[in-house]
Protein backbone atom coordinates (compact mmCIF):
# COMPACT_ATOMS: atom_id res chain seq x y z
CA UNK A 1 26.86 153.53 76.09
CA UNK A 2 25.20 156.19 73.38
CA UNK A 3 24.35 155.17 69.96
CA UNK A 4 27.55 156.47 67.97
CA UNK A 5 29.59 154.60 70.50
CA UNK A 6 31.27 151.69 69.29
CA UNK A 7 29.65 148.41 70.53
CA UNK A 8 31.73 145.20 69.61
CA UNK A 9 30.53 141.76 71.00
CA UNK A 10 32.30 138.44 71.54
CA UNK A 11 31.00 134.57 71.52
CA UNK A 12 32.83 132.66 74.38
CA UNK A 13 33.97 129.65 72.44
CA UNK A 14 33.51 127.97 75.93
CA UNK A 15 30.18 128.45 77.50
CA UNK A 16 28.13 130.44 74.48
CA UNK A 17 28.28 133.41 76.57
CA UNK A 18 27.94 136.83 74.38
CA UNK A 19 30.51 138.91 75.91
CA UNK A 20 31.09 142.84 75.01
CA UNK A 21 34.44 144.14 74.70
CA UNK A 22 34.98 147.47 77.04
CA UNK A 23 37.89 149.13 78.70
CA UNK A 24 37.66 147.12 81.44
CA UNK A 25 37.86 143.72 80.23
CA UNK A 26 40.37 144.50 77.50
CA UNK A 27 43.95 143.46 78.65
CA UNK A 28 47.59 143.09 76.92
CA UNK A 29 50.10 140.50 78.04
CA UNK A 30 53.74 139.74 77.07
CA UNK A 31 54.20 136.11 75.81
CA UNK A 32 56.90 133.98 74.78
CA UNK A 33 56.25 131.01 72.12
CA UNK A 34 57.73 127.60 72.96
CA UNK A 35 60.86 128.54 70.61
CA UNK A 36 61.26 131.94 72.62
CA UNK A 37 59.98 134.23 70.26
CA UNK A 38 57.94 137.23 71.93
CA UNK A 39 54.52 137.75 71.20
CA UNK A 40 51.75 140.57 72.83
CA UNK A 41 48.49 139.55 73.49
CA UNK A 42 45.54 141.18 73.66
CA UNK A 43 42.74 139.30 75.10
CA UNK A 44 39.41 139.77 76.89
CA UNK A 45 38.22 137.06 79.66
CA UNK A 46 34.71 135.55 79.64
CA UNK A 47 32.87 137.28 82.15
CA UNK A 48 31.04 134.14 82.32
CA UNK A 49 33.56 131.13 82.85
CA UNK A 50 36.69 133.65 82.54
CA UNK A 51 37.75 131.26 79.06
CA UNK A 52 41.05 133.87 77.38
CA UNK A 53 39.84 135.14 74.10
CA UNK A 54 42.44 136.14 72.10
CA UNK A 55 41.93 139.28 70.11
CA UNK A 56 45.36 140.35 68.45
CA UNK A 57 48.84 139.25 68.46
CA UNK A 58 52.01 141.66 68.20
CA UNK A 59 55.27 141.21 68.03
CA UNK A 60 58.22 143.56 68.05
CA UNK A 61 58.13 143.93 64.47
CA UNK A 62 54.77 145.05 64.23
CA UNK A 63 54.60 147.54 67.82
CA UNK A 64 57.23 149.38 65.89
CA UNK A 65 54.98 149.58 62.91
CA UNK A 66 52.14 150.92 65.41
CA UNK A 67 54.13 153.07 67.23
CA UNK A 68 55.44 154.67 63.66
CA UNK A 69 51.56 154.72 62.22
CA UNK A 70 49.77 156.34 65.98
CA UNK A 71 52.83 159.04 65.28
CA UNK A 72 51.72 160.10 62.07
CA UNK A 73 48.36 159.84 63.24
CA UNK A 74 48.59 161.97 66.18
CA UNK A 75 50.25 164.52 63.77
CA UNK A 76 47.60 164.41 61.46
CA UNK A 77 44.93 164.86 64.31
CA UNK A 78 46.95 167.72 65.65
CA UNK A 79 47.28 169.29 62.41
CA UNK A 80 43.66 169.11 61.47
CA UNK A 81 42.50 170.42 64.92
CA UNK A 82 44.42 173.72 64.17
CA UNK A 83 43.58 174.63 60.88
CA UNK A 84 46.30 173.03 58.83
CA UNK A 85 46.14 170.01 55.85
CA UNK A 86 48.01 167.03 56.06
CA UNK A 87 50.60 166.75 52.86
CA UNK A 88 49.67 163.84 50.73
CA UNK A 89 52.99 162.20 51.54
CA UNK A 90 51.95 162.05 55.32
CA UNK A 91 48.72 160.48 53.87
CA UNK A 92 50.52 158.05 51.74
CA UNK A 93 53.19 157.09 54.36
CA UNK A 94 50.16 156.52 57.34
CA UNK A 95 48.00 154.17 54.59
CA UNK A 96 51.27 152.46 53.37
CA UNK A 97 52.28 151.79 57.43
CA UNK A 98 48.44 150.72 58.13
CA UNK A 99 48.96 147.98 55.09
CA UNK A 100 51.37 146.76 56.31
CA UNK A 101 50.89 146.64 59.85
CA UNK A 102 47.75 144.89 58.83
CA UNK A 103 49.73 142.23 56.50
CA UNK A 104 52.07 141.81 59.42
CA UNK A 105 49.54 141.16 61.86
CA UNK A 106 47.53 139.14 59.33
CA UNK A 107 50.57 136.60 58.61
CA UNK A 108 52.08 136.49 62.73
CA UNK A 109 48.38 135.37 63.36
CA UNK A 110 48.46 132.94 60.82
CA UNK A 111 51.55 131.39 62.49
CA UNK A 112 50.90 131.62 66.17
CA UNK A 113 47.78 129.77 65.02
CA UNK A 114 47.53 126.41 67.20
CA UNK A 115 51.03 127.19 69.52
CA UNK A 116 51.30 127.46 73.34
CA UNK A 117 51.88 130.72 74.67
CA UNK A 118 54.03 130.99 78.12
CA UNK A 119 54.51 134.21 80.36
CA UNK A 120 57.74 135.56 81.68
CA UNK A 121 57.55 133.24 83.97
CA UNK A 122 57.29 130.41 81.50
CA UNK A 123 53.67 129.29 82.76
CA UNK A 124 50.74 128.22 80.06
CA UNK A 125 48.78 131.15 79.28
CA UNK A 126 47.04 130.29 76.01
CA UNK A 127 47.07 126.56 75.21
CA UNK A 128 46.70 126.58 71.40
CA UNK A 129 46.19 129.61 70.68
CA UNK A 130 43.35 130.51 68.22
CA UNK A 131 42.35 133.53 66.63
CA UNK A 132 38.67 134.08 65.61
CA UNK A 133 38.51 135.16 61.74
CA UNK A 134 36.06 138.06 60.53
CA UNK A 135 33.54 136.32 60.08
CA UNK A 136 33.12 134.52 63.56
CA UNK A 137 32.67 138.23 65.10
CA UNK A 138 29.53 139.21 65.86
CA UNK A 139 30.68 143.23 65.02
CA UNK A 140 33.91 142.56 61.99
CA UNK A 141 35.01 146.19 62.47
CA UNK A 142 37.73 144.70 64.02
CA UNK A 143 39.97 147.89 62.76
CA UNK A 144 37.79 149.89 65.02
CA UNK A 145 38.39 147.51 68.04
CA UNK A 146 42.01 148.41 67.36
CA UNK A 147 41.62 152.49 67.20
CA UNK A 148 39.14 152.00 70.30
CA UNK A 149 41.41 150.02 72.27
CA UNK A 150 44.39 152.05 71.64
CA UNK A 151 42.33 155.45 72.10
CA UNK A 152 40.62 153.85 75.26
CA UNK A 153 42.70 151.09 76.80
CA UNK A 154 46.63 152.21 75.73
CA UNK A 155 46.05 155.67 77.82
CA UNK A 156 45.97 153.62 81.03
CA UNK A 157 48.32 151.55 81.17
């Protein structure tokens, strides 16, 4: 990894290990609360003692809100990279849908906090599930772990 890379780094809330989030150790998995609500997890294991850290939660509400924001992003990029300017109501539209993807994210973590999370198959997969706040990461960029996961990680799958 080069300098201007982005280097974010994880605490295992297990074993103390410092773990560094990459492509490969970056995964998403569909969920389903007790009550049946969906929820998309993205989580990194331990490389350690393979403890599930959580590092966003999605649910339908807010991949719509992503998928509408990487759109106008994508434009933007495109636009940029051949000469033209992005209109200030693109601009406005793509900070307004960041906000609020943001809020949205910001409030479904807030109450996922401390629930179960089953798979499809309706096994445990996150036993009280908890979310690590700003200032428990070791990098709090945590927007750029979002644009580096979807530029890096999203492609693949």
């Amino acid at each position: 990894m080069n300098e201007k890379e982005l280097k974010v780094e994880r605490v295992c809330n297990k074993c103390g290990e410092v773990n560094e989030l990459r492509q490969c150790n970056v995964h998403k998995k569909d969920c389903y609360t007790e009550a049946g609500e969906f929820i998309r997890v993205i989580y990194s294991k331990c490389e350690r003692c393979g403890e599930i850290d959580v590092l966003q939660v999605d649910s339908m509400q807010t991949i719509r809100i992503f998928n509408d924001y990487k759109k106008l992003l994508l434009n933007a990029i495109k636009k940029r990279q051949r000469g033209d300017s992005v209109s200030k109501k693109e601009d406005r539209k793509q900070k307004k849908l960041s906000e609020s993807l943001k809020l949205k994210r910001n409030e479904l973590a807030e109450r996922c906090n401390g629930i179960n999370l089953y798979d499809k198959n309706k096994n445990l997969f996150v036993k009280s599930l908890t979310l690590k706040k700003v200032g428990d990461i070791i990098d709090s960029d945590m927007w750029c772990v979002q644009k580096w996961f979807w530029l890096h990680v999203k492609r693949t799958n």
